[in-house]
Protein backbone atom coordinates (compact mmCIF):
# COMPACT_ATOMS: atom_id res chain seq x y z
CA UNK A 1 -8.46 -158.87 38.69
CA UNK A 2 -6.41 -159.95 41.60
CA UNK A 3 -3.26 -158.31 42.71
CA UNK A 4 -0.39 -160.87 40.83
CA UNK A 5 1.83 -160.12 43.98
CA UNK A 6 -1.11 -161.08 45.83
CA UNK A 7 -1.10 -164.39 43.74
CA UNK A 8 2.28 -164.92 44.45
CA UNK A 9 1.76 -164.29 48.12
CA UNK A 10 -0.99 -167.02 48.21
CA UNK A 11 0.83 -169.24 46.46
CA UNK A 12 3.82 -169.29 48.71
CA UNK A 13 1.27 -169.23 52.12
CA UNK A 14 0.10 -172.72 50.61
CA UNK A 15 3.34 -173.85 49.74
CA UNK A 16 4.31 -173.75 53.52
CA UNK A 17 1.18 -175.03 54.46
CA UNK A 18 1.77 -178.03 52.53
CA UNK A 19 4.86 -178.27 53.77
CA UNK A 20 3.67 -178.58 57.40
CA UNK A 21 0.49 -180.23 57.18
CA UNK A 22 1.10 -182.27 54.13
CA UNK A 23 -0.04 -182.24 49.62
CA UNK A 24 -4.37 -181.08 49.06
CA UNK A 25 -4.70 -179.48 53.37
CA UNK A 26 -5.47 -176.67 51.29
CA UNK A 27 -7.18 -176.70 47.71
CA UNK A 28 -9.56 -174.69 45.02
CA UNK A 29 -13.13 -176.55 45.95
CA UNK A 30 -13.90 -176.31 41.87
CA UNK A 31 -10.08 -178.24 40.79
CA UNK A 32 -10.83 -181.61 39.78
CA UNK A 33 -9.27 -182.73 43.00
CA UNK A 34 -11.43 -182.10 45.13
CA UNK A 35 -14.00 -184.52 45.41
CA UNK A 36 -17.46 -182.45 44.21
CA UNK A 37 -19.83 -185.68 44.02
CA UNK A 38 -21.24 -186.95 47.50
CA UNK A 39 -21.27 -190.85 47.37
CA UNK A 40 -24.13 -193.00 48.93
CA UNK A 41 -25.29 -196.26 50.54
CA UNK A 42 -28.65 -197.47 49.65
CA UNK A 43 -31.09 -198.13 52.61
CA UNK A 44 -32.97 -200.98 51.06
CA UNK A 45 -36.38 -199.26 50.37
CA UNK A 46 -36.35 -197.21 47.19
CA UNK A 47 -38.77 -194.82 49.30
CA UNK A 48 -37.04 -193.74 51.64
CA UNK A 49 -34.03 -193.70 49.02
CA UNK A 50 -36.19 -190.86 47.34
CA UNK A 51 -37.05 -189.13 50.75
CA UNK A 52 -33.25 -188.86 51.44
CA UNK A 53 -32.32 -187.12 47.72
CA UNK A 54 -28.95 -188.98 47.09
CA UNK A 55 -30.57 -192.66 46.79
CA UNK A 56 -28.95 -193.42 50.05
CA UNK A 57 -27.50 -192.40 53.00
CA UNK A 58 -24.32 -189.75 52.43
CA UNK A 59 -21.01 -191.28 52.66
CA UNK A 60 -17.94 -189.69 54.47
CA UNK A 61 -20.97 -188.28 57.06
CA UNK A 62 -22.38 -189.06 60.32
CA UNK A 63 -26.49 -189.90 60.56
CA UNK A 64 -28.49 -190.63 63.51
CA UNK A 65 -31.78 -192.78 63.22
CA UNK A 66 -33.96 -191.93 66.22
CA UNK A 67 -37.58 -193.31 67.26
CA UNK A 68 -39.52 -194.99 69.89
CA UNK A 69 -39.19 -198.30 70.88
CA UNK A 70 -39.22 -201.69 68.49
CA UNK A 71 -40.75 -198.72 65.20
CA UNK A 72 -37.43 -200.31 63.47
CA UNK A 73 -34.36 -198.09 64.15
CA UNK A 74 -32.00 -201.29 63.73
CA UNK A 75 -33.57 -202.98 61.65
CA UNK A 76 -33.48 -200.35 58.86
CA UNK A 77 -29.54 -199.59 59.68
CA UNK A 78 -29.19 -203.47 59.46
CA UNK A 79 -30.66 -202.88 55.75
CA UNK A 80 -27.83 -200.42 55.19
CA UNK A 81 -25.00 -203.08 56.43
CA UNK A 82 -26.93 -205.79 53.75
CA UNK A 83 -26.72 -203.25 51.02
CA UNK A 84 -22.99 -202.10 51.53
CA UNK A 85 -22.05 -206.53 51.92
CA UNK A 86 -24.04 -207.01 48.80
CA UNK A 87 -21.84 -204.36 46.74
CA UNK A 88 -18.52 -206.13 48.29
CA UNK A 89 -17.70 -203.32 51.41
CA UNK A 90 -16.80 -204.56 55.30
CA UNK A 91 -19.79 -203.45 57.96
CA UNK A 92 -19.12 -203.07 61.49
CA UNK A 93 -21.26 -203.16 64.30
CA UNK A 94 -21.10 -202.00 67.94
CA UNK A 95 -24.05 -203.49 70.07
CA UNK A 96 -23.73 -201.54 72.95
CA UNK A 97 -27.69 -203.03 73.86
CA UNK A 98 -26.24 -206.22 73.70
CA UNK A 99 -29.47 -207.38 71.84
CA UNK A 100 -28.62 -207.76 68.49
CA UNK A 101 -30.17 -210.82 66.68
CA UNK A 102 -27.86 -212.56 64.42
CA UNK A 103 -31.26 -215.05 63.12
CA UNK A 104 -33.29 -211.55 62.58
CA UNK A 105 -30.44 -209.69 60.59
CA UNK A 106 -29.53 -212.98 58.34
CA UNK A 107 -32.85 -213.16 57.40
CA UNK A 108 -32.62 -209.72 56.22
CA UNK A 109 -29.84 -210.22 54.04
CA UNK A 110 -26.83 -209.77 56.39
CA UNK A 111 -23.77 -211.37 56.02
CA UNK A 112 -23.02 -212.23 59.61
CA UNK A 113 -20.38 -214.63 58.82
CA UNK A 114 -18.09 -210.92 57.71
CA UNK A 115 -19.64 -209.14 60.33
CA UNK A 116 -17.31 -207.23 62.19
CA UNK A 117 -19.59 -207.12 66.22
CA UNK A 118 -18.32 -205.22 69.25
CA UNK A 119 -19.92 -205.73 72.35
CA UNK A 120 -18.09 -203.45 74.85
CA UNK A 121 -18.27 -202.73 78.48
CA UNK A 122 -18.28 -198.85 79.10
CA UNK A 123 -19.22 -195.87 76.39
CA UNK A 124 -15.74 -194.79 76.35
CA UNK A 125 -14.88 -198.23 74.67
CA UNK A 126 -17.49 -198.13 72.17
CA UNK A 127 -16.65 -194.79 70.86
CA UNK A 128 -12.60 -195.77 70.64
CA UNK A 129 -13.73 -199.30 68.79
CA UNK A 130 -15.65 -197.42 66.17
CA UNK A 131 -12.89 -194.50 65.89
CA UNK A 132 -10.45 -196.79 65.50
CA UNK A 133 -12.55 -199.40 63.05
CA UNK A 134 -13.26 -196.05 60.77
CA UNK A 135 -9.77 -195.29 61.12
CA UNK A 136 -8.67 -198.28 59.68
CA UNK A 137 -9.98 -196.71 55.69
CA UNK A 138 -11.58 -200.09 55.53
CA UNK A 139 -14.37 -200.03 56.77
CA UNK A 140 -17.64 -198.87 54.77
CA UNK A 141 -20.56 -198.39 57.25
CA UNK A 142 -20.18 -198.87 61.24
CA UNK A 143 -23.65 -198.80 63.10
CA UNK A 144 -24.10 -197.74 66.99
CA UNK A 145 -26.42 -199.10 68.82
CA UNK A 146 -27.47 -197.41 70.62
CA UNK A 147 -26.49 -194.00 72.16
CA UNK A 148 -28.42 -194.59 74.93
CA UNK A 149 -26.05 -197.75 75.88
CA UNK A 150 -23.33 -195.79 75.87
CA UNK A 151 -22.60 -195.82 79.04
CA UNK A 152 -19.60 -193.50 80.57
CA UNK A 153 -17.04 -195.28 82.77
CA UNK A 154 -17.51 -193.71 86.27
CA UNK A 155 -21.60 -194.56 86.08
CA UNK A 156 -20.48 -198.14 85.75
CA UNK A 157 -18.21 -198.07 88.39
CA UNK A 158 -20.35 -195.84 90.55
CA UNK A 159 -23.24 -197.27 92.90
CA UNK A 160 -26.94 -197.28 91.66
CA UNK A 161 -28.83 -194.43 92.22
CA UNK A 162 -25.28 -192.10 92.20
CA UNK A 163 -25.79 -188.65 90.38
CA UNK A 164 -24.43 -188.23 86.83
CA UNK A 165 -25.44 -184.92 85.52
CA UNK A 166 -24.27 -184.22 81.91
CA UNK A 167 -21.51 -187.04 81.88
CA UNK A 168 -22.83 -188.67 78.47
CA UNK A 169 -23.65 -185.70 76.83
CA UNK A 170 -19.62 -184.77 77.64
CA UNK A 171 -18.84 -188.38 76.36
CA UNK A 172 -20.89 -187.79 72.89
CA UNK A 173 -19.71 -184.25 72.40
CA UNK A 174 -16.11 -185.00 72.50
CA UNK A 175 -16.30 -188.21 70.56
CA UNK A 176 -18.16 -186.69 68.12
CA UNK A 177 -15.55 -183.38 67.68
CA UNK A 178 -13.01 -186.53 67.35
CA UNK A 179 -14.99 -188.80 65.04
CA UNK A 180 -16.51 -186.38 62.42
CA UNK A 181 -13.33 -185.25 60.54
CA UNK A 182 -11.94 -188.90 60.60
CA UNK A 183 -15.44 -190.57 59.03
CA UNK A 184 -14.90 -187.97 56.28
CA UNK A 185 -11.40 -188.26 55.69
CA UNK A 186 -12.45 -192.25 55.13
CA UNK A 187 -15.13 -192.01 53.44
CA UNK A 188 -17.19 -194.26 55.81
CA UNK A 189 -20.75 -193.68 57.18
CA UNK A 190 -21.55 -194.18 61.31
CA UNK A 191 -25.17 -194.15 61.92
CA UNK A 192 -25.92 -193.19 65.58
CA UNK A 193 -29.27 -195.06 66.30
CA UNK A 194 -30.86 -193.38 69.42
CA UNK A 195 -33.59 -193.90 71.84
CA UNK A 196 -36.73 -190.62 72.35
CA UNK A 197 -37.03 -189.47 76.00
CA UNK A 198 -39.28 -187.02 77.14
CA UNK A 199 -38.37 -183.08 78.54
CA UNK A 200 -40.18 -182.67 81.92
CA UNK A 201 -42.57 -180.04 82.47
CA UNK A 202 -42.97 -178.71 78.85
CA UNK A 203 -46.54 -177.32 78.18
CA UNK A 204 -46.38 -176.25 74.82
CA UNK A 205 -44.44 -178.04 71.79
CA UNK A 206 -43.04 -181.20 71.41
CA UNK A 207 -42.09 -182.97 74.82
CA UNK A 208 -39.37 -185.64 72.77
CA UNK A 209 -35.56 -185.27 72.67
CA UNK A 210 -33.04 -187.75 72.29
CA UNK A 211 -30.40 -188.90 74.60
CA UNK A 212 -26.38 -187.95 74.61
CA UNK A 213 -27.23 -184.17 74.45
CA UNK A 214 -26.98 -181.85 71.61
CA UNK A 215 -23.92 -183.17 70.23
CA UNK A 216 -25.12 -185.01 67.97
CA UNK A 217 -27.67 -183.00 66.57
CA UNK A 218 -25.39 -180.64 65.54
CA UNK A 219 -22.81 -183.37 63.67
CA UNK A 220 -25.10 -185.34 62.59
CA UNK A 221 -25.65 -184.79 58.19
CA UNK A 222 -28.70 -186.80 58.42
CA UNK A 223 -31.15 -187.12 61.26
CA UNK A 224 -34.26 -189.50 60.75
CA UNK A 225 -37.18 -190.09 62.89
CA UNK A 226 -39.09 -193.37 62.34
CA UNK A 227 -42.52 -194.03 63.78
CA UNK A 228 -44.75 -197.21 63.57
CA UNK A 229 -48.10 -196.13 62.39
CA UNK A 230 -49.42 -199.07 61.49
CA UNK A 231 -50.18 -202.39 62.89
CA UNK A 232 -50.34 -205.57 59.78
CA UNK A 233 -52.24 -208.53 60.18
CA UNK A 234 -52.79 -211.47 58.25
CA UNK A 235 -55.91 -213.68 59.07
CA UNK A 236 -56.03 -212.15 62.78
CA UNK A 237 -52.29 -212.82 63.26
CA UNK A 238 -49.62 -209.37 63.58
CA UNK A 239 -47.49 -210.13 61.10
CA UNK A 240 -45.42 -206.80 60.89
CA UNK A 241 -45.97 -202.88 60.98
CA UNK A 242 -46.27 -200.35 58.45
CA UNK A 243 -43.33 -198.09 59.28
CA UNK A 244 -42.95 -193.93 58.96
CA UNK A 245 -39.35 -192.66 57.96
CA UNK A 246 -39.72 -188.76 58.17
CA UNK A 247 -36.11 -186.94 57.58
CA UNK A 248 -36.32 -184.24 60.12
CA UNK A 249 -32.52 -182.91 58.76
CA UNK A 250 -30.61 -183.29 55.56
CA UNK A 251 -27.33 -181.02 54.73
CA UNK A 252 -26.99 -182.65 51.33
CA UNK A 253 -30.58 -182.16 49.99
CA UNK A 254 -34.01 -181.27 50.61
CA UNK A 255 -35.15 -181.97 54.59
CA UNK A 256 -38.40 -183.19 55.48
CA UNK A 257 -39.35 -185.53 53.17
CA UNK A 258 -41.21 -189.14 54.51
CA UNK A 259 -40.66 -192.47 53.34
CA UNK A 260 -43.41 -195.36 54.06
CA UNK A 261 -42.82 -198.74 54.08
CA UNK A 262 -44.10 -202.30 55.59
CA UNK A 263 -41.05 -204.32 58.33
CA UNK A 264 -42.55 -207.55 57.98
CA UNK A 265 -41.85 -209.81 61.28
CA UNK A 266 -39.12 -213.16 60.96
C-alpha cells in the first residue's frame, strides 16, 4: 500500500504542476483520459494495411518512406493524402523536388482542388511551413518530399562545389526535436519520404543509408523501405511495376512485415 502522506504529497506536486504548465501535463496512463487507442490513416492497399498492424499508418506520429528512385515513395504517400480527403480531413504537401504531378495524383484519387502545396526555397522554410501547417490542429496528414531537397540556407547561398559537412543532418535533427511533440499533440501524421545513398568503402553489410542523418531514424514511428521488383507488361508495352513495401521499423506493432502490390502507370 502506498504511504497516504505520500498520496497527499503527489497530489499536491501535480497540483502545482498543473498550475504552471496547464490541466492533463501530468496524468495516470490507465484514466480514461488519456487517450489508450492509436488512430490510423489507411494507405490504400489493404496489404500493406496488414503489414503495418493498425490498418494504416499511426496518427499523432512521424513515418519516413525511403527507397530508390521512381519504386513509388510518392506515389504511395499520395495514396495516404486520397484516403484522409475521401474521409473529409485537409492534406498538405511540401514539394521540396518541385516535381510533383498534379495529372498523376488526380488520377489517383487526390483532391488537388483542397490541396494545400508548398513549394519553398531553402530547407529551413520547408520545415517551418510544415511546423506551422501541423500547428494549425487542422491539418490531418502533411507529406515531405523529399528530405533530400531540403536544402539548408547557407548551401544555397554558398558557391557550387563549397563544403557543407553535416549542415542537413543539423537541419533534420533540430526540426525533428521541434516537430515530434507538436505532430502528437495534433494528432496529425508527417511522412518524411527520403532518397537511399550509398556509405563509401563498406565491405561487409549493407552499403544503403538515407540522407538528413540519423535524426530521423530515431523519430521516426514508422520507417518503410519500398523496392520495385517487378517490371508489368501488357502485350510488350511496360505498363507499371509490381512494388515491395517491407516495414523495416514499427513502435506500434510487429516490424518487418512486407506488403506487395502492382503501381500501375497513368
Amino acid at each position: 500500500m502506498v504511504n497516504e502522506d505520500k498520496l497527499k504529497a503527489l497530489d499536491a506536486a501535480i497540483s502545482n504542476i498543473e498550475k504552471q504548465f496547464g490541466k492533463g501535463s501530468v496524468m495516470k496512463l490507465g484514466d480514461s483520459t488519456a487517450n489508450m487507442n492509436v488512430e490510423c490513416i489507411p494507405t490504400g492497399s489493404l496489404s500493406l494495411d496488414i503489414a503495418l498492424g493498425l490498418g494504416g499508418v499511426p496518427k499523432g506520429r512521424v513515418v519516413e518512406i525511403y527507397g530508390p528512385e521512381s519504386s513509388g515513395k510518392t506515389t504511395v504517400a499520395l495514396h495516404m493524402v486520397a484516403e484522409v480527403q475521401k474521409r473529409g480531413g485537409i492534406a498538405g504537401f511540401i514539394d521540396a523536388e518541385h516535381a510533383l504531378d498534379p495529372v498523376y495524383a488526380r488520377n489517383i484519387g487526390v483532391d488537388i482542388d483542397n490541396l494545400y502545396i508548398s513549394q519553398p526555397d531553402s530547407g529551413e522554410q520547408a520545415l517551418e511551413i510544415c511546423e506551422t501547417m501541423v500547428r494549425s490542429g487542422a491539418i490531418d496528414i502533411v507529406i515531405v518530399d523529399s528530405v533530400a531537397a531540403l536544402v539548408p540556407k547557407a548551401e544555397i547561398d554558398g558557391d557550387m562545389g563549397d563544403s557543407h559537412v553535416g549542415l542537413q543532418a543539423r537541419l533534420m535533427s533540430q526540426a525533428l526535436r521541434k516537430l515530434t511533440p507538436v505532430v502528437s499533440k495534433n494528432n496529425c501524421v508527417v511522412i518524411f519520404i527520403n532518397q537511399l545513398r550509398e556509405k563509401v568503402g563498406v565491405m561487409f553489410g549493407n552499403p544503403e543509408t538515407t540522407t538528413g542523418g540519423r535524426a530521423l531514424k530515431f523519430y521516426a514511428s514508422v520507417r518503410m523501405d519500398v523496392r520495385k521488383i517487378e517490371t508489368l507488361k501488357s502485350g510488350g508495352e511496360v505498363v507499371g511495376n509490381r512494388t515491395r513495401v517491407k516495414v523495416v521499423k514499427n513502435k506500434v506493432a510487429p516490424p518487418f512485415r512486407e506488403a506487395e502490390f502492382d503501381i500501375m502507370f497513368g
